[in-house]
Protein backbone atom coordinates (compact mmCIF):
# COMPACT_ATOMS: atom_id res chain seq x y z
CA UNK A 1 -127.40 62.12 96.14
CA UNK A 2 -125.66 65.75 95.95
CA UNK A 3 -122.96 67.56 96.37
CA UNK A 4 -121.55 70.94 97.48
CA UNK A 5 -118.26 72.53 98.59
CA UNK A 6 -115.89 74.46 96.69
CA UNK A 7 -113.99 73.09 93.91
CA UNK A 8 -117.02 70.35 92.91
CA UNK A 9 -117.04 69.23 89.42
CA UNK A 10 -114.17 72.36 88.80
CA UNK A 11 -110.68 72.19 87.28
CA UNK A 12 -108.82 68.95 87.66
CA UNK A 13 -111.73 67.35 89.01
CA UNK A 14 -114.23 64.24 88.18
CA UNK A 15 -116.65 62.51 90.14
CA UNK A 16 -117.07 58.89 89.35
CA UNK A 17 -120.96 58.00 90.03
CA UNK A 18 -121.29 57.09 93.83
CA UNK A 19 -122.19 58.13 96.86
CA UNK A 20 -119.47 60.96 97.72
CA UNK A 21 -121.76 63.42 98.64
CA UNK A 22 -119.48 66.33 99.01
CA UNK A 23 -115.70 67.22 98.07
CA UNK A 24 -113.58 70.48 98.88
CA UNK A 25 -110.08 70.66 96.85
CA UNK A 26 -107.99 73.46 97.97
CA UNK A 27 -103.99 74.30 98.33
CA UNK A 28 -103.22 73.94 101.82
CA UNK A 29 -100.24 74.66 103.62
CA UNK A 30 -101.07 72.06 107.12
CA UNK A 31 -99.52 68.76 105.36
CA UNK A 32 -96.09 67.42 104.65
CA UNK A 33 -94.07 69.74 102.49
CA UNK A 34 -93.81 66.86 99.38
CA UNK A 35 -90.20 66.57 97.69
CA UNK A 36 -90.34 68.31 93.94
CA UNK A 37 -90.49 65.47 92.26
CA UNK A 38 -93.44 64.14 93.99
CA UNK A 39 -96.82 65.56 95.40
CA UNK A 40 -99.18 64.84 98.72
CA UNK A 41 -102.55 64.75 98.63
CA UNK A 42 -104.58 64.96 102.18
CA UNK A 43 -108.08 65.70 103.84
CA UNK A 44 -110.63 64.27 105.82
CA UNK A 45 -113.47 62.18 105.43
CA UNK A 46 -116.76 62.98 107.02
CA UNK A 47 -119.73 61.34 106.96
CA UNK A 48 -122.93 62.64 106.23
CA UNK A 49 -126.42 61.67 108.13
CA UNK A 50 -129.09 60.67 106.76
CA UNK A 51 -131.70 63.72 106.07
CA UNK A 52 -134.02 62.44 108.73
CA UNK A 53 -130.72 62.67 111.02
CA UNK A 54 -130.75 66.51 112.92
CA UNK A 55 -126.80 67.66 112.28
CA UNK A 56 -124.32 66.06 114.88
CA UNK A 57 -126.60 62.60 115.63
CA UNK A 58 -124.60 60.14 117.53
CA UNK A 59 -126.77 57.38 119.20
CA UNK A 60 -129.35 57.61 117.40
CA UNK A 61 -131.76 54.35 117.16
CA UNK A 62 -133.60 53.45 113.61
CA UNK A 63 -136.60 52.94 113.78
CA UNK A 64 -137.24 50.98 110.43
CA UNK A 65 -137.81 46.93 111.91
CA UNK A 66 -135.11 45.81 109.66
CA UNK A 67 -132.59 48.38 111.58
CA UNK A 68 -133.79 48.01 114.97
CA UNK A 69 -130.89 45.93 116.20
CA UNK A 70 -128.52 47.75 114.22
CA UNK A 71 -125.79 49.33 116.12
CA UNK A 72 -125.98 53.38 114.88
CA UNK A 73 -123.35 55.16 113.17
CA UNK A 74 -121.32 58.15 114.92
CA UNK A 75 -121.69 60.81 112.23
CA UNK A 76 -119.34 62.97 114.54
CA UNK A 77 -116.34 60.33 114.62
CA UNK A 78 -116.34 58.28 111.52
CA UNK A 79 -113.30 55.89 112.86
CA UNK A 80 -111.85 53.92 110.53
CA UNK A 81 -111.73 54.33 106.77
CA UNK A 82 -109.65 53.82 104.30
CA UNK A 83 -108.41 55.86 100.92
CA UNK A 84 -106.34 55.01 98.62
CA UNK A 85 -105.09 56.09 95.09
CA UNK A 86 -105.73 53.15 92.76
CA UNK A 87 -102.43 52.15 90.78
CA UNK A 88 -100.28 54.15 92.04
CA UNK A 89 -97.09 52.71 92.56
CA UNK A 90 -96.68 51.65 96.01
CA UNK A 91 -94.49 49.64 98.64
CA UNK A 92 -96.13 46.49 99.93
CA UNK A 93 -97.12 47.06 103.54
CA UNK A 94 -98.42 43.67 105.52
CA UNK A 95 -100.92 43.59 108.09
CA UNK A 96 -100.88 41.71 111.95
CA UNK A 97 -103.93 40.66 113.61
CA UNK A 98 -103.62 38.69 117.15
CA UNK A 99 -106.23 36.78 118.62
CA UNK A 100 -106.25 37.16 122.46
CA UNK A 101 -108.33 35.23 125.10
CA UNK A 102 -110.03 37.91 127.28
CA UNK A 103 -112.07 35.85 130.03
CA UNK A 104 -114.90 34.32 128.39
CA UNK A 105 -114.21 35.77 125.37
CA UNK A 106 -112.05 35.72 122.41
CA UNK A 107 -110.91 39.22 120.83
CA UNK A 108 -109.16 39.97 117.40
CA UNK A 109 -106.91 43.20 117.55
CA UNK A 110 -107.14 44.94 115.79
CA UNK A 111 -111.06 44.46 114.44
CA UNK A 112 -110.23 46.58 111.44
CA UNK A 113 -107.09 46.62 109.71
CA UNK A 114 -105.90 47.94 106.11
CA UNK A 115 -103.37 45.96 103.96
CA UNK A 116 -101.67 46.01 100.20
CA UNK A 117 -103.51 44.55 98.11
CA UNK A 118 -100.54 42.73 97.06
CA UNK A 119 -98.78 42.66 100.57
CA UNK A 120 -99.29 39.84 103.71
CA UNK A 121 -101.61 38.76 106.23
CA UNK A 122 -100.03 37.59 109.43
CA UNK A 123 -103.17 36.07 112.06
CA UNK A 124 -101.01 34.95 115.68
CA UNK A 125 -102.40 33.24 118.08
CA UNK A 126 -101.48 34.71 121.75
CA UNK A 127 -104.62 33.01 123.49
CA UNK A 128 -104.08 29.87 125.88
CA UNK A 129 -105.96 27.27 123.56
CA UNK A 130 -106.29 26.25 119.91
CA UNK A 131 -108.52 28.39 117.50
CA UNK A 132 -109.80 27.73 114.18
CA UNK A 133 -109.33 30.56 112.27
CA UNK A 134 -111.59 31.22 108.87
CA UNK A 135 -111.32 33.46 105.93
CA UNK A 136 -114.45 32.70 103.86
CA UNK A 137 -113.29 34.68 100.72
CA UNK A 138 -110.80 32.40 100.53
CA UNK A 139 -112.43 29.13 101.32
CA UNK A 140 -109.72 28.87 104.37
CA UNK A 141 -110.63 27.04 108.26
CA UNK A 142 -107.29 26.45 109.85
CA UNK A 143 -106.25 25.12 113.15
CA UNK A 144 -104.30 27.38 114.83
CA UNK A 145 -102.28 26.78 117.82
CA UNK A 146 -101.45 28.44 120.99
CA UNK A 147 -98.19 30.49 119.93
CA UNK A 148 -98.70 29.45 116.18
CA UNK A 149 -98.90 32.32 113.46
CA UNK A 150 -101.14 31.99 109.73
CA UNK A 151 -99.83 34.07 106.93
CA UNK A 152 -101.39 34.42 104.04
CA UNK A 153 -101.35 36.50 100.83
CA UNK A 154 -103.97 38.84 100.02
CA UNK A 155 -106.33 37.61 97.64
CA UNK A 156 -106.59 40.89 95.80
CA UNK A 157 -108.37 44.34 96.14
CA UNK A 158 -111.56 44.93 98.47
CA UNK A 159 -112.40 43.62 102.11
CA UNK A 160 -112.44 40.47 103.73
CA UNK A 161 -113.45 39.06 106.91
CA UNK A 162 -111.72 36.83 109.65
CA UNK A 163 -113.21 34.57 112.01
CA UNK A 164 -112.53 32.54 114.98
CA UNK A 165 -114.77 30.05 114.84
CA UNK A 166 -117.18 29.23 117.64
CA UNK A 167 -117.45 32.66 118.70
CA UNK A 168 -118.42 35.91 118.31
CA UNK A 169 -115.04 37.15 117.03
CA UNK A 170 -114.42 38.76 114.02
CA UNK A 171 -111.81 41.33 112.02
CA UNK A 172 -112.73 43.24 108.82
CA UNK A 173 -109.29 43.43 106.71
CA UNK A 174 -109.09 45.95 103.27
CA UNK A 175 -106.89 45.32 100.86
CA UNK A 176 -105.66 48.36 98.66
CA UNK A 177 -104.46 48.35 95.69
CA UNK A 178 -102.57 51.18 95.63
CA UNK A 179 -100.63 53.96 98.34
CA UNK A 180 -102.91 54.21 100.96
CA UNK A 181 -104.15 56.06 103.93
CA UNK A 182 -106.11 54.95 107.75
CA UNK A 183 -108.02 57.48 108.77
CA UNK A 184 -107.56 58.76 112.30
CA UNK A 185 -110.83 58.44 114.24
CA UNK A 186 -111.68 62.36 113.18
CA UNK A 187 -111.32 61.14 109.75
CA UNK A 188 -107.75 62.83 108.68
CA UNK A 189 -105.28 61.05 106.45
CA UNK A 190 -102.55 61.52 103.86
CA UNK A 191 -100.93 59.89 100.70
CA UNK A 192 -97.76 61.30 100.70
CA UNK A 193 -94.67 60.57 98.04
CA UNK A 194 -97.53 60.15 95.03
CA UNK A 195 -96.53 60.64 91.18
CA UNK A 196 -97.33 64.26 90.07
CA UNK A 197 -100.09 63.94 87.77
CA UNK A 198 -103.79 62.76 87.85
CA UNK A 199 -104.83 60.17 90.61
CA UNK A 200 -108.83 58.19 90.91
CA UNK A 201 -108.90 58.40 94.70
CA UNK A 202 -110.86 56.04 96.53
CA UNK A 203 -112.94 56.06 99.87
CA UNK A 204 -113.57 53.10 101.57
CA UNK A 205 -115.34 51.96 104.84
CA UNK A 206 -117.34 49.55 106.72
CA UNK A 207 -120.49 51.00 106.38
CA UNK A 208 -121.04 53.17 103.81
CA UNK A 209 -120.70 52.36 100.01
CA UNK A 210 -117.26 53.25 98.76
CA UNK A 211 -116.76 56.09 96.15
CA UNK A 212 -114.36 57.87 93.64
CA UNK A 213 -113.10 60.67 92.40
CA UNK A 214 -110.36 61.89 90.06
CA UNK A 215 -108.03 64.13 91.14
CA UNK A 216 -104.70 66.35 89.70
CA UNK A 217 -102.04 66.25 92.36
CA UNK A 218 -99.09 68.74 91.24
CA UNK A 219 -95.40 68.28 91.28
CA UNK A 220 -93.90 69.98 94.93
CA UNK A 221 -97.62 70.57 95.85
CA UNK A 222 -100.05 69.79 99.07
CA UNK A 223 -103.58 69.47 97.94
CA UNK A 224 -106.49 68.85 100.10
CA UNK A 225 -109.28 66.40 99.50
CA UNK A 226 -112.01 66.62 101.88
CA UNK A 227 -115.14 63.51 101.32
CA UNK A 228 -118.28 63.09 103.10
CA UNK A 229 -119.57 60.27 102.81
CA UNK A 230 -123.57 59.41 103.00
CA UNK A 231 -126.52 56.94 101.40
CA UNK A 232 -129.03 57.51 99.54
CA UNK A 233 -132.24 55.12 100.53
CA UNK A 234 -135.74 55.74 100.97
CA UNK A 235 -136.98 57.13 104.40
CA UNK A 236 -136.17 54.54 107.55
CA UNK A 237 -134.44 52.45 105.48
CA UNK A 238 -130.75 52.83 105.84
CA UNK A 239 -128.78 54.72 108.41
């Protein structure tokens, strides 16, 4: 575990123990101009290979047994991801998922999707037959007909995962408590129309463990955040 970049561990900013293994927080003038009463903060989130990895690996196969079947990481395009400034007030935003039959199989769109952590879950049905739908986190099979739509309340902070039973498909839902951001498949986002003041800004995604830091976002200011993300495991053993 490291870190490098300019601005680690300076003015304004404190790492929470993790796995962020670099940060870079500069004034920037290339995100939303922020109202003065409020303040944007905005980056990108990288991820970082393991060291065995040359710079760039996409496709690359692990060789530990345990990993064999894994599918590999794209260090180049780390796709979805989500960060979020915990407690921050924030408007509720709700989530859609819909199942659709495609030919043999059964496909939940989208397969990753971000959600308040005290907003709604809406799961539709738009295949041809009846589904049972399950959400283990919160002990929940349901029957769901063709046409028929399941909504349901997020059970609180962190991921959870959907299935349609009987096959293969499955969505990975995060809920955040807290203003929040998708990253594009580069890894850019933005939380705009935050507080001025200090913020604990959180990265989250699907395969890496999620990390913190603490951040000062000024009043009428655009500061940038930029996180890679890596692991820290003993040679062949994680990705």
């Amino acid at each position: 575990m490291h870190a490098r970049g300019a601005g680690v561990g300076g003015p304004g900013v404190h790492r929470a123990g993790g796995i962020c293994s670099a940060l870079l927080l500069i004034s920037c003038a290339s995100a939303p101009l922020p109202d003065a009463g409020s303040a944007t903060l905005w980056g990108r989130v990288a991820l970082e290979p393991h060291a065995d990895l040359p710079p760039g690996a996409t496709g690359v196969r692990y060789t530990a047994p345990a990993l064999r079947e894994a599918r590999p990481v794209d260090y180049v395009r780390p796709g979805f991801a989500v960060v979020y400034a915990a407690g921050a007030p924030a408007p509720r935003r709700d989530a859609r998922i819909e199942l659709h039959d495609r030919g043999d199989e059964v496909e939940l769109d989208p397969a990753r999707v971000a959600v308040s952590s005290h907003g709604r879950l809406e799961i539709a049905n738009l295949g041809s037959v009846p589904r049972a739908i399950s959400v283990p986190v919160l002990g929940l099979v349901r029957r769901l007909e063709p046409g028929g739509v399941l909504r349901l309340a997020a059970p609180g902070p962190g991921p959870l995962d959907v299935f349609v039973a009987g096959t293969g498909a499955r969505a990975v839902v995060f809920a955040a408590p807290g203003p929040f951001a998708v990253t594009s498949a580069r890894g850019d986002w933005a939380l705009v129309d935050l507080p001025p003041g200090p913020h604990r800004v959180h990265v989250w995604h699907p395969r890496f463990p999620p990390d913190q830091i603490q951040v000062r976002a000024p009043a009428g200011e655009r500061t940038r955040v930029d996180l890679r993300l890596g692991v820290t495991a003993s040679r062949g053993a994680q990705p």
